[in-house]
C-alpha atoms as a PDB file:
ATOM      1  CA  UNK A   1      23.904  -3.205  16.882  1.00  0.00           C
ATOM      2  CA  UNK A   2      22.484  -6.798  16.743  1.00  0.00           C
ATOM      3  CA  UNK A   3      21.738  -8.949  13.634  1.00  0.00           C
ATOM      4  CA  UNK A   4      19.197 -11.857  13.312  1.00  0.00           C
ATOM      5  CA  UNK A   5      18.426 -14.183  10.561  1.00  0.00           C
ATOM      6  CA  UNK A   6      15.704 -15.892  10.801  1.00  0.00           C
ATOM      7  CA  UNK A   7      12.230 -17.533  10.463  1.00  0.00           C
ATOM      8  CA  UNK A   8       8.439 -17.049  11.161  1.00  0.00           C
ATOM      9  CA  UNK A   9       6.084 -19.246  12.551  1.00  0.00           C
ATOM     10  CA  UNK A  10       3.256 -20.165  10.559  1.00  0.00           C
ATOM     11  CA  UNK A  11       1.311 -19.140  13.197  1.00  0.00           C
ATOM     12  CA  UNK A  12       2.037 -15.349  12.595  1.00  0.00           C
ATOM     13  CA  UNK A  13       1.773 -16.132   9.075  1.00  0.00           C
ATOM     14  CA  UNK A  14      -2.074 -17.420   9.449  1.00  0.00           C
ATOM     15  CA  UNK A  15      -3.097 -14.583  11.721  1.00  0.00           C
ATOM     16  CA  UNK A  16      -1.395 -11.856   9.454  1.00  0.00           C
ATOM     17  CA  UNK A  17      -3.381 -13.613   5.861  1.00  0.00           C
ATOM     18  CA  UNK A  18      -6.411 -14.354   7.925  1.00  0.00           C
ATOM     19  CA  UNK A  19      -6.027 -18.328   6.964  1.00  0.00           C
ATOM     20  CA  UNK A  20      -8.906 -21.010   8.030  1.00  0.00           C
ATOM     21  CA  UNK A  21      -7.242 -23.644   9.897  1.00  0.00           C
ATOM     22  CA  UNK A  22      -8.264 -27.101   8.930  1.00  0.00           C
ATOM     23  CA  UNK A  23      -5.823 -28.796  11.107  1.00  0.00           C
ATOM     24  CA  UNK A  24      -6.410 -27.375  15.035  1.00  0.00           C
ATOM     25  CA  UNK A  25      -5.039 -29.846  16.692  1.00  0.00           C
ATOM     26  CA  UNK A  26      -0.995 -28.853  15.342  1.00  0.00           C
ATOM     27  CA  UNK A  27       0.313 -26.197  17.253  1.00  0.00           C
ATOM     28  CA  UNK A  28       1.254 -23.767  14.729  1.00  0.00           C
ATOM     29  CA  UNK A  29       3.898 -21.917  16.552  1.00  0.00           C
ATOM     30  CA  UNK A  30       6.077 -24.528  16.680  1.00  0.00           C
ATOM     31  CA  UNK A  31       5.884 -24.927  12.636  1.00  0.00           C
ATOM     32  CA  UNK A  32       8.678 -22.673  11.624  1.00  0.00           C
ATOM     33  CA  UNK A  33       8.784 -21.099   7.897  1.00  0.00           C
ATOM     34  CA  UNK A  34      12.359 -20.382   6.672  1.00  0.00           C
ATOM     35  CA  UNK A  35      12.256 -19.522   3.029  1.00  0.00           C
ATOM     36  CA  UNK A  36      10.192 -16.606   1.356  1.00  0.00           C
ATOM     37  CA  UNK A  37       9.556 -18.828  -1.992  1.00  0.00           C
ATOM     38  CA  UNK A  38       6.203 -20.711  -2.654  1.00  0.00           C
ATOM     39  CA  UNK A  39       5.660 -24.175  -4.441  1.00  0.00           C
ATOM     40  CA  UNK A  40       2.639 -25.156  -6.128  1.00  0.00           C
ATOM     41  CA  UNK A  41       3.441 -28.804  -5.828  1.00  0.00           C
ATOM     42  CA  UNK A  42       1.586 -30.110  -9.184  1.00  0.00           C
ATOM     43  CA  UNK A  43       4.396 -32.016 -10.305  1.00  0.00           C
ATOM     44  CA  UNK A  44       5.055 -33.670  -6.626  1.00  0.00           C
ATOM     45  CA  UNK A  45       1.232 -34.821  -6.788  1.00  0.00           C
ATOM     46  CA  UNK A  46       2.166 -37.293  -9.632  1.00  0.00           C
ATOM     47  CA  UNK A  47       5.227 -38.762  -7.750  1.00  0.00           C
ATOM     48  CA  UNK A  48       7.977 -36.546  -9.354  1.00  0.00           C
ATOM     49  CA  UNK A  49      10.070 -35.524  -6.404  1.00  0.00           C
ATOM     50  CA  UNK A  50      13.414 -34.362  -7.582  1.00  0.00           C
ATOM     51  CA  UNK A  51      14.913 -31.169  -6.509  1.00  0.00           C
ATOM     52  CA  UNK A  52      11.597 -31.208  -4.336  1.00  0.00           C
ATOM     53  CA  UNK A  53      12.121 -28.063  -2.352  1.00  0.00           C
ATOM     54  CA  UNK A  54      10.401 -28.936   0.864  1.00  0.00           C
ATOM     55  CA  UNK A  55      11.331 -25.809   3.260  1.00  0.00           C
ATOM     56  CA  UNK A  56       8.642 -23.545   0.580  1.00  0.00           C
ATOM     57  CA  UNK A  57       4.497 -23.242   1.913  1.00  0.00           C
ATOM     58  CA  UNK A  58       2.821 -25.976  -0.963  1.00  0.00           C
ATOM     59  CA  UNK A  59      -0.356 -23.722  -2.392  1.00  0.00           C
ATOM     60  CA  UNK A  60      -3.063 -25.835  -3.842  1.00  0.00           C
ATOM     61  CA  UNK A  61      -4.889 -24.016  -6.736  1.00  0.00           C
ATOM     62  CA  UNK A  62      -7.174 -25.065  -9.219  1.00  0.00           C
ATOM     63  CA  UNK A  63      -5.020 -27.102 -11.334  1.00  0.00           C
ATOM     64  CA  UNK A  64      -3.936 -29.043  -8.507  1.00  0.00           C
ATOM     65  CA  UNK A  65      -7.162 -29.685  -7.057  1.00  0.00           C
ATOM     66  CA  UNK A  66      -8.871 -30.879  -9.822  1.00  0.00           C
ATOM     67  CA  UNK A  67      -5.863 -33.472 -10.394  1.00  0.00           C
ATOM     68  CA  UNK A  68      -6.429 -34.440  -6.728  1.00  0.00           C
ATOM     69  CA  UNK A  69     -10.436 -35.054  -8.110  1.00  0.00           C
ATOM     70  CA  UNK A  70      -9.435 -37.363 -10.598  1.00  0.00           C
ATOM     71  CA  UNK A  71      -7.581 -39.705  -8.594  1.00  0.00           C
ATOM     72  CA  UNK A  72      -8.983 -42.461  -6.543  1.00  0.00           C
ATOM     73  CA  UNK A  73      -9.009 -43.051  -2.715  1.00  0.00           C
ATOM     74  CA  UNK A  74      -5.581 -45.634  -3.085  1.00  0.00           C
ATOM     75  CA  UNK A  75      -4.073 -43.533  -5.288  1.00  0.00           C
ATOM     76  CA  UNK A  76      -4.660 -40.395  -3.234  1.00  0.00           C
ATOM     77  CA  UNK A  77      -3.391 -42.123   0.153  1.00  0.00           C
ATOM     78  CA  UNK A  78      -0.496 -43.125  -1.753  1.00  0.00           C
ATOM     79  CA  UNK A  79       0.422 -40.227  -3.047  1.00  0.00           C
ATOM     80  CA  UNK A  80      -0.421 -37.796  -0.252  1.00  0.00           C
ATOM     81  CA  UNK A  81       1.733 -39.978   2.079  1.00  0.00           C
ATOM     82  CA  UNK A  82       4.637 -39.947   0.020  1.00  0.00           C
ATOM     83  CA  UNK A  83       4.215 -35.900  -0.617  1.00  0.00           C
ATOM     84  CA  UNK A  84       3.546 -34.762   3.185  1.00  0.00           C
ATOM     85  CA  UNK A  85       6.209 -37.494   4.067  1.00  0.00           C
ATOM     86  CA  UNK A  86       8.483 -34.035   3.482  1.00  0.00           C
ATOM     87  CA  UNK A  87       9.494 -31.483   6.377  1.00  0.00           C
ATOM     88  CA  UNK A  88       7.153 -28.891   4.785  1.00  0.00           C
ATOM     89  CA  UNK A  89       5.728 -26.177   7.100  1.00  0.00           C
ATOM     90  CA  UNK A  90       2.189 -25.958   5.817  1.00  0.00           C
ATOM     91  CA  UNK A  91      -0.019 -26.451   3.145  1.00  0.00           C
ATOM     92  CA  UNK A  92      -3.040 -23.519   1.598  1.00  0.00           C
ATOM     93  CA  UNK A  93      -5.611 -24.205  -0.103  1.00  0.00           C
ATOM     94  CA  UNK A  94      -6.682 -21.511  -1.972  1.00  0.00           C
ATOM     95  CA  UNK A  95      -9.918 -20.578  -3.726  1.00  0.00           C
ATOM     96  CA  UNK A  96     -11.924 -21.977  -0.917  1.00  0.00           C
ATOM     97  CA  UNK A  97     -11.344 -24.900  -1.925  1.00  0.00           C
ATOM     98  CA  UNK A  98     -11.718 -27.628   0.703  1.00  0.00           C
ATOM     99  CA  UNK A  99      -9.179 -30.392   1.822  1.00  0.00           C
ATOM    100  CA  UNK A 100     -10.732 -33.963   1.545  1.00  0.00           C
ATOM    101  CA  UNK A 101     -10.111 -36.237   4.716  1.00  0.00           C
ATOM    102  CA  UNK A 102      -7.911 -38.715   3.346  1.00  0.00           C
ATOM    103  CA  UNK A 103      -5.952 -35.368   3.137  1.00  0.00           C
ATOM    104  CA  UNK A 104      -6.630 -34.364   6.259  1.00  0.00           C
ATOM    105  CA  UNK A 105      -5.562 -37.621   7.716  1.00  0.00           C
ATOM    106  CA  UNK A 106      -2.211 -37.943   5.785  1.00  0.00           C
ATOM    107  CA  UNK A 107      -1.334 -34.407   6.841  1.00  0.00           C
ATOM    108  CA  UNK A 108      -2.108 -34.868  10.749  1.00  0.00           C
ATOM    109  CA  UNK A 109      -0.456 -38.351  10.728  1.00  0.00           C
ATOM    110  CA  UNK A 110       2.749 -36.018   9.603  1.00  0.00           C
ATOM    111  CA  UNK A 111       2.092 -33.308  11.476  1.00  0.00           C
ATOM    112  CA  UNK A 112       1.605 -30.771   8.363  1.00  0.00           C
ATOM    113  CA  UNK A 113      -0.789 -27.662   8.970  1.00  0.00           C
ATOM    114  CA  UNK A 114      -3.578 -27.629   6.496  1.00  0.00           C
ATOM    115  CA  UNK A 115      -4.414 -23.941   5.728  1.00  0.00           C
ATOM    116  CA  UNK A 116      -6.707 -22.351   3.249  1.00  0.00           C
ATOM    117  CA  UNK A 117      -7.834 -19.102   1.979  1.00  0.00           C
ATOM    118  CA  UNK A 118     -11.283 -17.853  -0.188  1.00  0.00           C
ATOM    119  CA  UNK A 119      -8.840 -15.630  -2.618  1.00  0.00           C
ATOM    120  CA  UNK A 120      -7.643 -16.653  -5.831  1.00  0.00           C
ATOM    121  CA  UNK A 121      -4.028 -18.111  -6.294  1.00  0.00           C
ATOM    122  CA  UNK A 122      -2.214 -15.973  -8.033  1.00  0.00           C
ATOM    123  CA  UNK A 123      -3.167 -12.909  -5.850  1.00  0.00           C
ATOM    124  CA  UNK A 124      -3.105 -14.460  -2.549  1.00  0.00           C
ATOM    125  CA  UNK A 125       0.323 -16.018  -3.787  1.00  0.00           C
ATOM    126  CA  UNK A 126       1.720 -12.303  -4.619  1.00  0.00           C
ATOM    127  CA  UNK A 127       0.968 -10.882  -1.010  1.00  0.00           C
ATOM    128  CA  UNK A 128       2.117 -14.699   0.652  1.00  0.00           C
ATOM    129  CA  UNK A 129       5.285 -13.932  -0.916  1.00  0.00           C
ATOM    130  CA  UNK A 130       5.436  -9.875   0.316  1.00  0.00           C
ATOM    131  CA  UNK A 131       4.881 -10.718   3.767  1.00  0.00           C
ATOM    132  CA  UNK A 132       7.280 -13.328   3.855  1.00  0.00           C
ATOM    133  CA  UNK A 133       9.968 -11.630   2.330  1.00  0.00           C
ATOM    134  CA  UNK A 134       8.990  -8.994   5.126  1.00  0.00           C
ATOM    135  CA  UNK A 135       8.946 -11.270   7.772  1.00  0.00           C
ATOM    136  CA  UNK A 136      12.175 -13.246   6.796  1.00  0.00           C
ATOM    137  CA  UNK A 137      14.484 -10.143   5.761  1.00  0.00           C
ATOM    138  CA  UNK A 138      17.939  -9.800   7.161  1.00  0.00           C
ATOM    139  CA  UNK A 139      17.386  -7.940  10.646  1.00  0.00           C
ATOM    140  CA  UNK A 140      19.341  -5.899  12.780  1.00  0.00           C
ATOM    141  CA  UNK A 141      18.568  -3.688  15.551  1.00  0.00           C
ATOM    142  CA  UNK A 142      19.642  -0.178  15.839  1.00  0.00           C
ATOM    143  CA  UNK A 143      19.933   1.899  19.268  1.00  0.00           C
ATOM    144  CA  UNK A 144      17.860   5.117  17.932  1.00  0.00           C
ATOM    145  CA  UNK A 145      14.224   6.795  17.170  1.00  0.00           C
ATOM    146  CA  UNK A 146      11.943   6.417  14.041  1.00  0.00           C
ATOM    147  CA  UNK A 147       9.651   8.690  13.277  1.00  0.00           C
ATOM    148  CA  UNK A 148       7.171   9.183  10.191  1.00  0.00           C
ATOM    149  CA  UNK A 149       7.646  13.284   9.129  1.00  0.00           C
ATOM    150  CA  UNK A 150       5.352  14.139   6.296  1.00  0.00           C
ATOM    151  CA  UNK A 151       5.896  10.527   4.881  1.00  0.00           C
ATOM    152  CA  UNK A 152       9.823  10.706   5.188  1.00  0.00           C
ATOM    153  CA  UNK A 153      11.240   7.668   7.264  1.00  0.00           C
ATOM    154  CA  UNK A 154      13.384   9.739   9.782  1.00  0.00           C
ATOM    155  CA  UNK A 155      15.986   7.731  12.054  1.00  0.00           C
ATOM    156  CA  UNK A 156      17.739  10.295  15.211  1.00  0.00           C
ATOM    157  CA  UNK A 157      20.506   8.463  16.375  1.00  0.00           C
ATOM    158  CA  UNK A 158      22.820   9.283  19.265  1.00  0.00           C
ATOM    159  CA  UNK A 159      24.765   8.916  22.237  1.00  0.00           C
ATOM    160  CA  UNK A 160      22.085   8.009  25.250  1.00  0.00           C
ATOM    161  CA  UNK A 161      20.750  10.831  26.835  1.00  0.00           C
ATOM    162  CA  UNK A 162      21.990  13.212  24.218  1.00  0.00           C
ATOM    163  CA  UNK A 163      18.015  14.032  23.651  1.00  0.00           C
ATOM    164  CA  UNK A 164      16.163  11.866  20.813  1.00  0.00           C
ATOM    165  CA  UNK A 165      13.105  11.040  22.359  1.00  0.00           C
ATOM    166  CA  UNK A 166      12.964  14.731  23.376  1.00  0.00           C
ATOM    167  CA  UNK A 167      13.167  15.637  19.848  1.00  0.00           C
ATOM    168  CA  UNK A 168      10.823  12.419  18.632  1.00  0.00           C
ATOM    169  CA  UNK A 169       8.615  13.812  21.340  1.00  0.00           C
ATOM    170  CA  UNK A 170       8.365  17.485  19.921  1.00  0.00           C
ATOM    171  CA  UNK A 171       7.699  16.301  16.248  1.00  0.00           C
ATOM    172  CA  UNK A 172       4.925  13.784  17.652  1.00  0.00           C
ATOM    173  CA  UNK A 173       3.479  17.332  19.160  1.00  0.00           C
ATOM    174  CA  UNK A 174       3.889  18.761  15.636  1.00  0.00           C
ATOM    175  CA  UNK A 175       1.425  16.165  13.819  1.00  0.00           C
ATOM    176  CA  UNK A 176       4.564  13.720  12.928  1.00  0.00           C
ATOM    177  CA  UNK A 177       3.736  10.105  13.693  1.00  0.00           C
ATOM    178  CA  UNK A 178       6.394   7.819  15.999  1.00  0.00           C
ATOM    179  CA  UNK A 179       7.504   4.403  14.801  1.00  0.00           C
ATOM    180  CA  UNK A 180       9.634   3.440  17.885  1.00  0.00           C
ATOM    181  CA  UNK A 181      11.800   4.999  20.708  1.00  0.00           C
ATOM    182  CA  UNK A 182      14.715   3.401  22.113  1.00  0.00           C
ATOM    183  CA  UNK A 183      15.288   0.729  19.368  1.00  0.00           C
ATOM    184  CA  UNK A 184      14.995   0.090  15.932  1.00  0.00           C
ATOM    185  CA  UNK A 185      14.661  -2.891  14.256  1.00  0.00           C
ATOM    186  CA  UNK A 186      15.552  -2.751  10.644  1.00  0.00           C
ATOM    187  CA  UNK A 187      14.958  -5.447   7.948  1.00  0.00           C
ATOM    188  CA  UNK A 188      16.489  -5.272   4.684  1.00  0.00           C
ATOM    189  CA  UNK A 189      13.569  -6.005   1.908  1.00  0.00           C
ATOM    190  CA  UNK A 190      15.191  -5.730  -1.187  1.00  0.00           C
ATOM    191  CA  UNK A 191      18.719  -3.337  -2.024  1.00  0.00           C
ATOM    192  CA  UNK A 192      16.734  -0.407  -2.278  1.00  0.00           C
ATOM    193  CA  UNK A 193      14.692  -0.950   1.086  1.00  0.00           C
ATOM    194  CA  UNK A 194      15.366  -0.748   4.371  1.00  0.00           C
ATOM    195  CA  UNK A 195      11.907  -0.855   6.370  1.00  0.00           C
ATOM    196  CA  UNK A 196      12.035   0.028  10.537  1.00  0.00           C
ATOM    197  CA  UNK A 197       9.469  -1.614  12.856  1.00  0.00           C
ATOM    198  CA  UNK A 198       9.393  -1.451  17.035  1.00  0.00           C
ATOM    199  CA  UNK A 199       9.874  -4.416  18.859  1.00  0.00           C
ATOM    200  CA  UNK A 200       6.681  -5.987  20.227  1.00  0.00           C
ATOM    201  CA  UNK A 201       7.342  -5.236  23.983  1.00  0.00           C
ATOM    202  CA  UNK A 202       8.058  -1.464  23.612  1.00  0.00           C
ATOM    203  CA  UNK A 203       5.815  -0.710  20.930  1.00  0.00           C
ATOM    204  CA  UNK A 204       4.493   2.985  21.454  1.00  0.00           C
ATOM    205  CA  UNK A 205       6.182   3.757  24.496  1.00  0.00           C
ATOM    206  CA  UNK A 206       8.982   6.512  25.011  1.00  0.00           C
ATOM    207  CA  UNK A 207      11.540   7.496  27.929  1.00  0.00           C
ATOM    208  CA  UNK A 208      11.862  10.465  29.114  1.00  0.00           C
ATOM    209  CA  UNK A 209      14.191  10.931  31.577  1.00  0.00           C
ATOM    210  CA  UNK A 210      13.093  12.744  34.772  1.00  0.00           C
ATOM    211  CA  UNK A 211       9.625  11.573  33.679  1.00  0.00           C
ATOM    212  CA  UNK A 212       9.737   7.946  33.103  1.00  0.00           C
ATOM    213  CA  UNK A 213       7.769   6.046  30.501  1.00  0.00           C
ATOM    214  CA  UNK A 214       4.661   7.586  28.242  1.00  0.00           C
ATOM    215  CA  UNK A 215       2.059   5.490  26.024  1.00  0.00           C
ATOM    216  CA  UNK A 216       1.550   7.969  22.980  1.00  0.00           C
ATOM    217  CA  UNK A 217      -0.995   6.545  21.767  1.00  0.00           C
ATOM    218  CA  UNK A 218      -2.605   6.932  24.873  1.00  0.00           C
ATOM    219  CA  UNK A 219      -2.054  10.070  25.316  1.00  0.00           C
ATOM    220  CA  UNK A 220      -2.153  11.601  22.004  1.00  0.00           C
ATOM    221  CA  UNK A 221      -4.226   9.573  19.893  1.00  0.00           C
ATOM    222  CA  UNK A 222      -3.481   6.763  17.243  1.00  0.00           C
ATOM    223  CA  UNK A 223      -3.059   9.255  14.559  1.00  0.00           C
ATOM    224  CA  UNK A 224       0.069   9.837  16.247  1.00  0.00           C
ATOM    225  CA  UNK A 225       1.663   6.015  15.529  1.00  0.00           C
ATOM    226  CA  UNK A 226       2.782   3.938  13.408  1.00  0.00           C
ATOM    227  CA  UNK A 227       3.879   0.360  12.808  1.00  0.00           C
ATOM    228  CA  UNK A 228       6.137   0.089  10.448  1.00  0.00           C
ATOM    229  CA  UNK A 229       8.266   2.942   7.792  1.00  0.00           C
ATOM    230  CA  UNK A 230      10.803   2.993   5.937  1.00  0.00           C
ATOM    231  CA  UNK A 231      14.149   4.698   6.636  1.00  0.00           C
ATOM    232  CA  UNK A 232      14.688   7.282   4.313  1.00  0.00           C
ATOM    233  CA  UNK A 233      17.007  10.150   6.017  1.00  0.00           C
ATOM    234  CA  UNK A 234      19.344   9.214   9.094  1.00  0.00           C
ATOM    235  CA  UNK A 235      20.214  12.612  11.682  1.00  0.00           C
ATOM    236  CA  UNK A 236      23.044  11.484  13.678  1.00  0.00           C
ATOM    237  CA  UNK A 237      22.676  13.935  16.856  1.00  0.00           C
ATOM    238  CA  UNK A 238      26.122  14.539  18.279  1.00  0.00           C
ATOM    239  CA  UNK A 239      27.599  17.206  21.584  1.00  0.00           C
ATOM    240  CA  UNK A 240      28.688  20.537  20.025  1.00  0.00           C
ATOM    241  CA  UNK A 241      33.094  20.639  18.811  1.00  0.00           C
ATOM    242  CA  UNK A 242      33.902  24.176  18.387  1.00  0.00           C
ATOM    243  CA  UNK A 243      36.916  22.979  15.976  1.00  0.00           C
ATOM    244  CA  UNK A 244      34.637  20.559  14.092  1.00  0.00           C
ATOM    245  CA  UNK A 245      34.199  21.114  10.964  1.00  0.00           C
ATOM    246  CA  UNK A 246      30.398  20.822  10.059  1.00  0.00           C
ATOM    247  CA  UNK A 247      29.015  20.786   6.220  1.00  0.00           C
ATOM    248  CA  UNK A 248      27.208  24.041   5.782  1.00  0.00           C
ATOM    249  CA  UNK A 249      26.193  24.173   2.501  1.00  0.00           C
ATOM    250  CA  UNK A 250      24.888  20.900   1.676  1.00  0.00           C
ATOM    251  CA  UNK A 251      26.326  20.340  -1.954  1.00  0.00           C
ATOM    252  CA  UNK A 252      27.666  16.742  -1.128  1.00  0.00           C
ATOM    253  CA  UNK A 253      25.294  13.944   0.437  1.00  0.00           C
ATOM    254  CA  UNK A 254      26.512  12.070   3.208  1.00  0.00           C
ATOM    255  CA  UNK A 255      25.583   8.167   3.828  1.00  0.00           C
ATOM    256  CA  UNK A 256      24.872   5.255   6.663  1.00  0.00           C
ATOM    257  CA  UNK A 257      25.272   1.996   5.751  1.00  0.00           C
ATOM    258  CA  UNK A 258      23.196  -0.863   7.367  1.00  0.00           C
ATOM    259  CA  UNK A 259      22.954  -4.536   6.076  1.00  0.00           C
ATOM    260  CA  UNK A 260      24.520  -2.815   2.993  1.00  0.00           C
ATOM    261  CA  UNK A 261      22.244  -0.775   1.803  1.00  0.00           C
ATOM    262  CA  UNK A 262      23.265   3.165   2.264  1.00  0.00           C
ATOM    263  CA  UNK A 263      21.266   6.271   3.397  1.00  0.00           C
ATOM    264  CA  UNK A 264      21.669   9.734   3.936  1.00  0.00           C
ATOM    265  CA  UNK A 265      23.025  10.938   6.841  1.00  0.00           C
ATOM    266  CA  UNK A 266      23.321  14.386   8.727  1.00  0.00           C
ATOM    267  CA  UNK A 267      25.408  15.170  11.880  1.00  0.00           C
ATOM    268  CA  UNK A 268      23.892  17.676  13.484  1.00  0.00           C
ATOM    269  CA  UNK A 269      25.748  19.179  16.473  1.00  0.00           C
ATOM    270  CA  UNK A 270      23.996  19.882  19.786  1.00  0.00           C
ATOM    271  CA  UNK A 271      24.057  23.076  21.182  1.00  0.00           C
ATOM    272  CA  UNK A 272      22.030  25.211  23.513  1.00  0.00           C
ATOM    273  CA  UNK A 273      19.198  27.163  22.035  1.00  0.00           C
ATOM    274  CA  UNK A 274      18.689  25.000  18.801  1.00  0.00           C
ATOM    275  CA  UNK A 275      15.042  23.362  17.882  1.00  0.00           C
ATOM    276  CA  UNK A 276      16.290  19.713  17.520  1.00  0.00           C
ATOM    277  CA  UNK A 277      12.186  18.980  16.305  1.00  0.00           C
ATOM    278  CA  UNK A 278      12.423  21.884  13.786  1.00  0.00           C
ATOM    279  CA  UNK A 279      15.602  21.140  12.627  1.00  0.00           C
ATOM    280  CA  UNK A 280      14.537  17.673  12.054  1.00  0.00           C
ATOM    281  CA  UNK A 281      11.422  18.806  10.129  1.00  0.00           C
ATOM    282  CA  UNK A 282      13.664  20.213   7.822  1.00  0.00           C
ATOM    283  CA  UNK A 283      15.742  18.031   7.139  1.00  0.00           C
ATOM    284  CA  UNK A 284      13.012  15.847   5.976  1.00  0.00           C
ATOM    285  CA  UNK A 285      10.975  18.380   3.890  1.00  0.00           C
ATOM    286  CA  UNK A 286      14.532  18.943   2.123  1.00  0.00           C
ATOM    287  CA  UNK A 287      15.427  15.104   1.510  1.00  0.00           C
ATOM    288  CA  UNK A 288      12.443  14.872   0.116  1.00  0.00           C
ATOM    289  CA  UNK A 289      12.383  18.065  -2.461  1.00  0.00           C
ATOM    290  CA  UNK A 290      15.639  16.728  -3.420  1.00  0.00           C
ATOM    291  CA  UNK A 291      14.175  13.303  -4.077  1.00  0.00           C
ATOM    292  CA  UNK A 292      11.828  15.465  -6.133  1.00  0.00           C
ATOM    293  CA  UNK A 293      14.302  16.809  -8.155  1.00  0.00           C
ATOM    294  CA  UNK A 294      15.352  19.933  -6.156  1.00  0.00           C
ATOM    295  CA  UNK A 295      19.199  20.624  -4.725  1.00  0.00           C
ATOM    296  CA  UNK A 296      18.861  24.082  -2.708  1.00  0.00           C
ATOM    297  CA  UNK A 297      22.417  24.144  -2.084  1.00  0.00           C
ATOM    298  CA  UNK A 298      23.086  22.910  -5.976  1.00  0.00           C
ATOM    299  CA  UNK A 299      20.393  25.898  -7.407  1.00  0.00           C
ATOM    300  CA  UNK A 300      22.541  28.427  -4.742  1.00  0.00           C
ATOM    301  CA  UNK A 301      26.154  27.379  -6.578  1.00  0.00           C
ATOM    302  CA  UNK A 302      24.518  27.553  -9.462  1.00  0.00           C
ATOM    303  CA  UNK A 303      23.137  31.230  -9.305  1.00  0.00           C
ATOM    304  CA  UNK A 304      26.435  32.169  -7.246  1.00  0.00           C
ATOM    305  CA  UNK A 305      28.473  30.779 -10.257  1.00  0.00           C
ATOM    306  CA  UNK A 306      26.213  32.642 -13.204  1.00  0.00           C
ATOM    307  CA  UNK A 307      26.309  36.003 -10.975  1.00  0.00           C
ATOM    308  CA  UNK A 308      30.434  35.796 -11.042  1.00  0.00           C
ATOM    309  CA  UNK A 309      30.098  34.876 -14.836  1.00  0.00           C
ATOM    310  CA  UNK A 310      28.031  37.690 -15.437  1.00  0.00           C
ATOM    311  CA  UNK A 311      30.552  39.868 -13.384  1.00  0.00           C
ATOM    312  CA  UNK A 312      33.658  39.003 -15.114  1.00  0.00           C
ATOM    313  CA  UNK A 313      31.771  39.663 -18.638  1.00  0.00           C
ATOM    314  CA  UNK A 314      30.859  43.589 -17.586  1.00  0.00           C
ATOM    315  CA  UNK A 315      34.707  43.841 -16.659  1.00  0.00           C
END
């Protein structure tokens, strides 16, 4: 298990929103965003810098462009310097609102990307902040196999070899849709959330040993992928102990924890003639009825309890 912290180009960030680039010459990639908050930097345009919190994308709206109108050509140099002066990764204009060249020249002289966007603020502002809070999460990577079963985020982990993408294989055969094989890569979003994504390189591909490598969206269609889910039930796949002592009824949950958020976990022991894909089906179609309100093994105790009550009353 591997952890990374990190930050996102505001390259990614432009292709991802769609952004017009007003500033081609800066090579985006090396412009690194490291904070999920946005600043609309009306204040800063008037000279008032303290607690100025540079590292946050600047969004120019309305208000702030018709300031920007009012001022004149020494007053905007002089104030456009002092502002893009900071270590900030980019600038959007929103609205469609176009950057004026005095701007323009201020922000190349700095080497600030100048970015902009035909939606309104507040809305483009709401998903700017969702993908960067995606994009910025804590992140670790799990070895293991994520695949979407009737909308339930379903994570097989395992000892190598002991059959996951066998059993990520039969469920993609079975409708189910396949997130990643091999390794996950999990980013906390909030402390409910825990969302899995492949990693770039491997990205539909699973190993099958004695076979070798398979594109499945090439060969089965790409109704059959997915990007990202999130993790909702872990199975933990594990060799058969004829001593162990397996839960059989269910009445207790079980949990995982990664980047400390918890989520159910089964161990299910291997063992010759089981359906690992079935199995796996329905485990998910029962986390979910229980998310619904519905305990099988709780409605079971409960009957098994009335029908001794009952018995002991006819005594």
């Amino acid at each position: 298990m591997n952890m990374s912290n990190g930050s996102v180009s505001v390259e990614k960030v432009a292709q991802v929103l769609n952004l017009k680039n007003f500033t081609p010459d800066i090579n985006l990639k090396k412009c690194k965003i490291i904070s999920s908050d946005v600043n609309r930097p009306a204040l800063q345009l008037t000279g008032y810098f303290e607690h100025f919190e540079e590292s946050r994308i600047q969004m120019i709206g309305n208000v702030e462009y018709t300031f920007i109108q009012q001022m004149s050509d020494a007053e905007k140099k002089t104030r456009y310097d002092a502002f893009l002066k900071f270590d900030i990764p980019c600038v959007i204009f929103c609205r469609n609102l176009q950057p004026d060249e005095i701007f323009l020249e201020e922000a190349i002289k700095n080497e600030v990307p100048v970015l902009g966007t035909d939606r309104p603020t507040s809305e483009f502002m709401a998903e700017l902040i969702y993908t960067l809070g995606e994009e910025l999460a804590p992140c670790i990577t799990v070895h293991g196999v994520l695949v979407d079963v009737y909308g339930e985020g379903l994570m097989i982990t395992g000892d190598s070899g002991i059959g996951k993408s066998e059993a990520a294989l039969e469920l993609i055969r079975r409708g189910h849709r396949l997130v990643t094989d091999d390794v996950v890569e999990i980013r906390k979003i909030n402390e409910h959330t825990l969302i899995g994504t492949s990693p770039e390189v491997t990205r539909h591909f699973i190993e099958l040993r004695g076979i070798g490598i398979i594109d499945v969206k090439t060969l089965y269609g790409v109704e059959c992928v997915k990007e990202k889910q999130q993790i909702d039930l872990v199975i933990k796949l594990e060799d058969w102990k004829k001593d162990a002592d397996y839960d059989r009824l269910g009445l207790e949950e079980e949990y995982i924890e990664y980047l400390g958020n918890k989520v159910v976990c089964h161990s299910l022991p291997i063992r010759p003639g089981r359906n690992l894909a079935v199995i796996c089906e329905t485990a998910a179609v029962n986390h979910r009825q229980k998310k619904m309100g519905y305990n099988a093994a709780q409605e079971l105790y409960r009957r098994v309890q009335a029908n001794m009550t009952k018995s002991n009353d006819e005594e």
